[in-house]
PDB file of N, CA and C in Angstrom:
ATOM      1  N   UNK A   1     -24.026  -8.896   5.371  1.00  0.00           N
ATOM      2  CA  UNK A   1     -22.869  -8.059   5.510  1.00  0.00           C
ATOM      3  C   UNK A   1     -23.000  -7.226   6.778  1.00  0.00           C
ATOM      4  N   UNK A   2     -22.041  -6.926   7.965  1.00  0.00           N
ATOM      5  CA  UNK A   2     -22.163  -6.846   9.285  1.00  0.00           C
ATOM      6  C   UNK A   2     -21.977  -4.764   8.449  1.00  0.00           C
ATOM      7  N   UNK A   3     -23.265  -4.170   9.548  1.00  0.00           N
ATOM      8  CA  UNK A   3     -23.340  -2.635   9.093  1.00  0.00           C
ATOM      9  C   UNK A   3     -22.445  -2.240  10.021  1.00  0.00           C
ATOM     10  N   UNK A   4     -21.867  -0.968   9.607  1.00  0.00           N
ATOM     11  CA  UNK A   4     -20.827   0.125  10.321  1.00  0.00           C
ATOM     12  C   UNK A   4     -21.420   1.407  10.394  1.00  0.00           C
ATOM     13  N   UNK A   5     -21.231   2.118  11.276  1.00  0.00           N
ATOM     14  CA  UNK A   5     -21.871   3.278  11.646  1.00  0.00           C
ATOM     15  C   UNK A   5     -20.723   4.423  11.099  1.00  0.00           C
ATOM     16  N   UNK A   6     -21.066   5.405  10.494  1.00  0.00           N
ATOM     17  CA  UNK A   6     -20.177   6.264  10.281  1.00  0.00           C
ATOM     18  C   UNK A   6     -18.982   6.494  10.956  1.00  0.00           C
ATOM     19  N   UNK A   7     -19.319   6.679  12.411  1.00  0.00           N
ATOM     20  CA  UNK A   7     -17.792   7.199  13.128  1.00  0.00           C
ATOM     21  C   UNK A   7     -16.984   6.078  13.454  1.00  0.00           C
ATOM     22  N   UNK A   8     -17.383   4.906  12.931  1.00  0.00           N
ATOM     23  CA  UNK A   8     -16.300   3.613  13.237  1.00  0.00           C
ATOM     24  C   UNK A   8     -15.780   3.140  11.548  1.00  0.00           C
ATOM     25  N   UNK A   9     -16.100   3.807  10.294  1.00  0.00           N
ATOM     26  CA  UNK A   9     -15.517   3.643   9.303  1.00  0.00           C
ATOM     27  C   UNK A   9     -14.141   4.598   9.167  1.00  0.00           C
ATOM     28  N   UNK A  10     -12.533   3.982   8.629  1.00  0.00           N
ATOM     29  CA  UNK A  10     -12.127   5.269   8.514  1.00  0.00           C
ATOM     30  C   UNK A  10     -11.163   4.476   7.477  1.00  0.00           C
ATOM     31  N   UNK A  11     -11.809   5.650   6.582  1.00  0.00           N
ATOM     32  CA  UNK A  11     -10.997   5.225   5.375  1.00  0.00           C
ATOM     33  C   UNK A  11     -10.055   6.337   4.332  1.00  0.00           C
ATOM     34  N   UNK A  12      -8.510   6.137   4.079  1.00  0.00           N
ATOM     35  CA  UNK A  12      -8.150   7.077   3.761  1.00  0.00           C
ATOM     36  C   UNK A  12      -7.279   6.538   2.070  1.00  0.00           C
ATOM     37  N   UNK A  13      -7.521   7.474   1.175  1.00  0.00           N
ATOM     38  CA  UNK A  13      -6.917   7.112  -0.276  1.00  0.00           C
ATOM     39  C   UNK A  13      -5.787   7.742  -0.499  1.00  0.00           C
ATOM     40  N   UNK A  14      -4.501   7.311  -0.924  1.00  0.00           N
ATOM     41  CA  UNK A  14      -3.047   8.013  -1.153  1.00  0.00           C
ATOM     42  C   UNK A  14      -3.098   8.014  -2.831  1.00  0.00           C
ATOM     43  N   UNK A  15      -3.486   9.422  -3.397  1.00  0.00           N
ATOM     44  CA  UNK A  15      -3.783   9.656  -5.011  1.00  0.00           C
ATOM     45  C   UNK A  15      -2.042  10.723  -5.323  1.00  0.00           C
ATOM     46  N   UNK A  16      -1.703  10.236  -6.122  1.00  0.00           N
ATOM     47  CA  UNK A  16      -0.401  11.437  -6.214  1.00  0.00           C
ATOM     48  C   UNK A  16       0.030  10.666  -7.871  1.00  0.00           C
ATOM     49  N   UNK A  17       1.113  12.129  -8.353  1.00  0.00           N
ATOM     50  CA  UNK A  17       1.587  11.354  -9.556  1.00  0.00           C
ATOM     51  C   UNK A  17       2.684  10.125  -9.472  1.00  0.00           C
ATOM     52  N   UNK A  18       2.894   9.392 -10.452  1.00  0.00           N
ATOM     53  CA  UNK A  18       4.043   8.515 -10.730  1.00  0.00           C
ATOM     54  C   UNK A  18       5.236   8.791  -9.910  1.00  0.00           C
ATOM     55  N   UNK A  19       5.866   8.301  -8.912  1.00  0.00           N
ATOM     56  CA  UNK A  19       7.303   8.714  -8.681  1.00  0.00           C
ATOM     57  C   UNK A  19       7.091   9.110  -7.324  1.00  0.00           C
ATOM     58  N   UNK A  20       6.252   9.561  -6.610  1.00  0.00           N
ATOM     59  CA  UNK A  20       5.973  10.474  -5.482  1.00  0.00           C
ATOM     60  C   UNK A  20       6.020   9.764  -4.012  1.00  0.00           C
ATOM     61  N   UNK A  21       6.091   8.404  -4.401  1.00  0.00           N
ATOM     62  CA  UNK A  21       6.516   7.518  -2.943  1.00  0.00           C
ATOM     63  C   UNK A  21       5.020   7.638  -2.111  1.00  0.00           C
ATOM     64  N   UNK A  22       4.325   7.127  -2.883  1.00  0.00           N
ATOM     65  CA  UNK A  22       2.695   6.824  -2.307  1.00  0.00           C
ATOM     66  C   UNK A  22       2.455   5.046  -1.960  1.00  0.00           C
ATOM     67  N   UNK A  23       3.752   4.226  -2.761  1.00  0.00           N
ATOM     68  CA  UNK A  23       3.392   3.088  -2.136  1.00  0.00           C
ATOM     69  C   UNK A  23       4.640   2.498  -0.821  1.00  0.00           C
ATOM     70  N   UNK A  24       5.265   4.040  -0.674  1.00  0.00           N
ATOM     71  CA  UNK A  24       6.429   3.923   0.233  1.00  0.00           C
ATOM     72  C   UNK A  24       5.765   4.127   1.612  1.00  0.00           C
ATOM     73  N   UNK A  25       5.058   5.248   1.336  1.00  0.00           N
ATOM     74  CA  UNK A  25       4.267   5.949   2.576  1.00  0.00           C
ATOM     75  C   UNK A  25       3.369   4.965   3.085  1.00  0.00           C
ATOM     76  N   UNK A  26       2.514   4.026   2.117  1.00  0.00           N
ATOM     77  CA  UNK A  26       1.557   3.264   2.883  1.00  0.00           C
ATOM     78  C   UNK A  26       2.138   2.357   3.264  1.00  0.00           C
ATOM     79  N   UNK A  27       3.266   1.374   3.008  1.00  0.00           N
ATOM     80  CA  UNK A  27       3.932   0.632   3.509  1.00  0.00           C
ATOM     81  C   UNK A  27       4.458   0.884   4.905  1.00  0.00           C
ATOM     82  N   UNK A  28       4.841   2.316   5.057  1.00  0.00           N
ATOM     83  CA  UNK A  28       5.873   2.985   6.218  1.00  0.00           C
ATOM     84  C   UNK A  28       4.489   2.419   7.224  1.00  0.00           C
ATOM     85  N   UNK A  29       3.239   3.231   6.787  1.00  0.00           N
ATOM     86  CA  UNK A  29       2.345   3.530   7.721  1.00  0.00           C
ATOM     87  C   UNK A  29       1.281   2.133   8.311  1.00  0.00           C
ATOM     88  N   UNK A  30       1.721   0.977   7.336  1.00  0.00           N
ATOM     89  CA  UNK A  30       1.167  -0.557   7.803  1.00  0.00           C
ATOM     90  C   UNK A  30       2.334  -0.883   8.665  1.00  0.00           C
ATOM     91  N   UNK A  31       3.566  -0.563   8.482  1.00  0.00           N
ATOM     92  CA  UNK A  31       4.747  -1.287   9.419  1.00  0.00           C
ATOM     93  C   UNK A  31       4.461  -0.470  11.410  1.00  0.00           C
ATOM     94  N   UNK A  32       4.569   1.028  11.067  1.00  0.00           N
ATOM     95  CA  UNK A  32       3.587   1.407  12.248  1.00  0.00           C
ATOM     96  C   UNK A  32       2.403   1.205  12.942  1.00  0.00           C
ATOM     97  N   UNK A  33       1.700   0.745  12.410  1.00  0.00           N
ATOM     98  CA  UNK A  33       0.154   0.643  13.178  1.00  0.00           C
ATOM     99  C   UNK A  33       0.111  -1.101  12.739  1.00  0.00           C
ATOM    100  N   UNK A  34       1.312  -1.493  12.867  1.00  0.00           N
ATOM    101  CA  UNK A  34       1.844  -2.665  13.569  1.00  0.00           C
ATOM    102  C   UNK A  34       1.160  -3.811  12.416  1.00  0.00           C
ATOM    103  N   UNK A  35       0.607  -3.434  11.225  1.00  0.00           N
ATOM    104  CA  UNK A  35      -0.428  -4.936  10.395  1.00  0.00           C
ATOM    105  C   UNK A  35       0.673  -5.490   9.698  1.00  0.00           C
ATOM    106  N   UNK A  36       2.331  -5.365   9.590  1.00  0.00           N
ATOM    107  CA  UNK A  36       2.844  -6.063   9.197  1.00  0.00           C
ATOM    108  C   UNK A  36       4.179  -5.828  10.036  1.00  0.00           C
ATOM    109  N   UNK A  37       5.021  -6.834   9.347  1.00  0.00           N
ATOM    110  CA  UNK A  37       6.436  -6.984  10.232  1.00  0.00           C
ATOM    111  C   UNK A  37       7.483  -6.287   9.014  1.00  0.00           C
ATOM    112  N   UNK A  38       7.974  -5.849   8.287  1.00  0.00           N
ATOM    113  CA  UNK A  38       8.819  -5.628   7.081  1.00  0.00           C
ATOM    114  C   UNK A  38       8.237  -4.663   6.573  1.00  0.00           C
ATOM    115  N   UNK A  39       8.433  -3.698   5.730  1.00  0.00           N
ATOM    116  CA  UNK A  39       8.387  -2.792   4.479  1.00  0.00           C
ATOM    117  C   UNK A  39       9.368  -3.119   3.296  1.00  0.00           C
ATOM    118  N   UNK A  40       9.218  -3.076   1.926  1.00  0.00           N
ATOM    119  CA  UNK A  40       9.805  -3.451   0.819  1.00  0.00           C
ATOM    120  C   UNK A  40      10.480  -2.512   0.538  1.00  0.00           C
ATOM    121  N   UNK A  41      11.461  -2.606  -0.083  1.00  0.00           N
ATOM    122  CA  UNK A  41      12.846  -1.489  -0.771  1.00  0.00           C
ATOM    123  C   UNK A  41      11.995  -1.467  -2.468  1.00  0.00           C
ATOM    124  N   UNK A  42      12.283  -0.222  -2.603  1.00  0.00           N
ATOM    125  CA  UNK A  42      12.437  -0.147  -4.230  1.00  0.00           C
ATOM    126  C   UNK A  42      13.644  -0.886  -4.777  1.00  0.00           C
ATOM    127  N   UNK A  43      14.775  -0.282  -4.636  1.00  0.00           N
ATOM    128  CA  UNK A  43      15.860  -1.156  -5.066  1.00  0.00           C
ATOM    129  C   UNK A  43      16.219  -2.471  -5.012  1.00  0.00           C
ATOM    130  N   UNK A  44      15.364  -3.990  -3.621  1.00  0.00           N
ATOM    131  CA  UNK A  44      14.887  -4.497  -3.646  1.00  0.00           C
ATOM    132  C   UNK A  44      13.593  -5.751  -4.783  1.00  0.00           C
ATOM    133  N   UNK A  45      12.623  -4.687  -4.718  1.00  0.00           N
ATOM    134  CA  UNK A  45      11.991  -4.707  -5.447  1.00  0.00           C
ATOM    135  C   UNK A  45      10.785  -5.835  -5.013  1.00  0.00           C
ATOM    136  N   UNK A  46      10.784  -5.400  -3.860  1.00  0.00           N
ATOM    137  CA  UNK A  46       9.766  -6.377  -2.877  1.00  0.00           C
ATOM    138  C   UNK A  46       8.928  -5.602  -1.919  1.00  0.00           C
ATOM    139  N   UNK A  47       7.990  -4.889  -2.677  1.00  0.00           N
ATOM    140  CA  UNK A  47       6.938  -4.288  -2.240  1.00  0.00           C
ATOM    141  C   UNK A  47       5.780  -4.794  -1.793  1.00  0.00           C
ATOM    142  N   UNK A  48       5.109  -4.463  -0.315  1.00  0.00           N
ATOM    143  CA  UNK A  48       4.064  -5.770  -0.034  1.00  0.00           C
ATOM    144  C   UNK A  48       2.981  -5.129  -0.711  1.00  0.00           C
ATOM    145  N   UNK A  49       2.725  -3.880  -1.614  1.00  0.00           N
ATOM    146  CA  UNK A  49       1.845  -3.420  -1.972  1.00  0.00           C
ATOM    147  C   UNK A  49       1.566  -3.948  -3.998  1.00  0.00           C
ATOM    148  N   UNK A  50       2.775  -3.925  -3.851  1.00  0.00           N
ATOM    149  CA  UNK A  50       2.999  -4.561  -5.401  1.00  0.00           C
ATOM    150  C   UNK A  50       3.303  -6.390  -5.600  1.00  0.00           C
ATOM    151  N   UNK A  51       2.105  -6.914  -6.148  1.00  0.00           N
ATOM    152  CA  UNK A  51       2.307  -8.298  -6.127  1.00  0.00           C
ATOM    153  C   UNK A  51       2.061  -9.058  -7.452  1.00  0.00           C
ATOM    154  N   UNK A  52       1.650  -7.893  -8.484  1.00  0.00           N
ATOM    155  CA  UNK A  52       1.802  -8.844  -9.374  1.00  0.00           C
ATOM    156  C   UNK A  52       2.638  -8.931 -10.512  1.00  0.00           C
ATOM    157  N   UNK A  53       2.796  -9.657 -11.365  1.00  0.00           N
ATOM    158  CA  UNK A  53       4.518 -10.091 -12.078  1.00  0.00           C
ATOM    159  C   UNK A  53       4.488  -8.874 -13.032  1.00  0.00           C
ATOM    160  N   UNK A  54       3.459  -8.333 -13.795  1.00  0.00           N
ATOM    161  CA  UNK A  54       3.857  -6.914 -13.989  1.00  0.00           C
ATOM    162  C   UNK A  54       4.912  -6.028 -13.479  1.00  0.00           C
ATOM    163  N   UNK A  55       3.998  -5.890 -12.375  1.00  0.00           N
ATOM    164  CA  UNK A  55       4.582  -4.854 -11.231  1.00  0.00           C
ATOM    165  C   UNK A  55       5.834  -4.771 -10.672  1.00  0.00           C
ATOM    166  N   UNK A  56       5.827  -6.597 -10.226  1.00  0.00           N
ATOM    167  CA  UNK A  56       7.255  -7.283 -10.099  1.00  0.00           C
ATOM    168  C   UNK A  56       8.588  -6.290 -11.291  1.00  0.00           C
ATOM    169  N   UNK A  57       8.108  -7.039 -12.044  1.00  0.00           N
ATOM    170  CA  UNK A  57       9.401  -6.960 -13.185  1.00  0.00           C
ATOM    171  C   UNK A  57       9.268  -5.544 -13.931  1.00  0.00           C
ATOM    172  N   UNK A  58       8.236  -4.638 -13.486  1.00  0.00           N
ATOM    173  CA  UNK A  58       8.830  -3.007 -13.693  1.00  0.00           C
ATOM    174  C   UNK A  58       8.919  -2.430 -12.747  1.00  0.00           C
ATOM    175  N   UNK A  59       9.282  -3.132 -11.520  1.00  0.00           N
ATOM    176  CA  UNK A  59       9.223  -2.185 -10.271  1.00  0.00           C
ATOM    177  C   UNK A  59       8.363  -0.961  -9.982  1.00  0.00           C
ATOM    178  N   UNK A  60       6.921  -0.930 -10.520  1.00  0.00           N
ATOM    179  CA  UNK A  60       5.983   0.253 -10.500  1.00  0.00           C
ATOM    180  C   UNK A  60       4.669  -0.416 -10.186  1.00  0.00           C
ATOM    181  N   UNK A  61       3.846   0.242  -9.093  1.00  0.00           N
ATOM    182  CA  UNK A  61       2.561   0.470  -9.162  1.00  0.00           C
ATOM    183  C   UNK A  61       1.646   0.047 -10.227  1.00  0.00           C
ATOM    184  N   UNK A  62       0.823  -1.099 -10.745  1.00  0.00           N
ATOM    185  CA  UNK A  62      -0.188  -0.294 -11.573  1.00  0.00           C
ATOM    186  C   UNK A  62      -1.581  -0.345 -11.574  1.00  0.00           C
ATOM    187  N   UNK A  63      -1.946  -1.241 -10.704  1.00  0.00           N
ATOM    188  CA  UNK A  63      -3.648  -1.054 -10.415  1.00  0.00           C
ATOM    189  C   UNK A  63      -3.257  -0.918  -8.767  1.00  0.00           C
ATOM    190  N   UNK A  64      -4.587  -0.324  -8.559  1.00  0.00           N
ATOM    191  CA  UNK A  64      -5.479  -0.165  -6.967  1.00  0.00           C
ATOM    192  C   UNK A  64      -5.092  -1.631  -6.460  1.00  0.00           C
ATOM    193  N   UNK A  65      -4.687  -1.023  -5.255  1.00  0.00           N
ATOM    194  CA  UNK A  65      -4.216  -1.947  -3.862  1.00  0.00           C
ATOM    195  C   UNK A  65      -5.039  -1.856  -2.601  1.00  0.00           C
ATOM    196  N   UNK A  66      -5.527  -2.096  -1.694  1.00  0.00           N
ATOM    197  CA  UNK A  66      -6.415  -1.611  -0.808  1.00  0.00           C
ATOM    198  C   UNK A  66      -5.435  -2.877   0.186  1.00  0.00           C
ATOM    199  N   UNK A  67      -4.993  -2.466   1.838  1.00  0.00           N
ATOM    200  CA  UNK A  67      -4.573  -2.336   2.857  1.00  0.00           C
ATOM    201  C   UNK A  67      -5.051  -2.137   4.145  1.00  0.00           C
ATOM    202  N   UNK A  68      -5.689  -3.664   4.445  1.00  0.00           N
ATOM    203  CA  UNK A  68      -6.433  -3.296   5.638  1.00  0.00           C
ATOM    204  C   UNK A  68      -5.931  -3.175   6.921  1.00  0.00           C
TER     205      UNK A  68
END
């Protein structure tokens, strides 16, 4: 496994309650720093953070996503 030196790791966690637009924000912030082309609508219901048929078909969050 290739080692990383502290000041080249940077890692940040978005923790908030239900409702608070934490998988809006990380979406906004992958479409800026350019790792994807699109962001998903809630109303939609095509979130690149939400992928599985759970999630799908209640339009909600429910396990850990990680976004490289």
């Amino acid at each position: 496994m290739k080692e990383y030196s502290s000041n080249q790791i940077r890692n940040v966690a978005v923790v908030s309650h239900d409702g608070a637009g934490k998988t809006a924000l990380v979406e906004s912030l992958l479409l800026t720093s350019g790792a994807v082309d699109f962001v998903g609508r809630g109303q939609d219901n095509k979130h690149i953070m939400d992928f599985e048929p759970e999630e799908i078909k209640r339009n909600v969050t429910i396990q850990l996503g990680m976004a490289p």
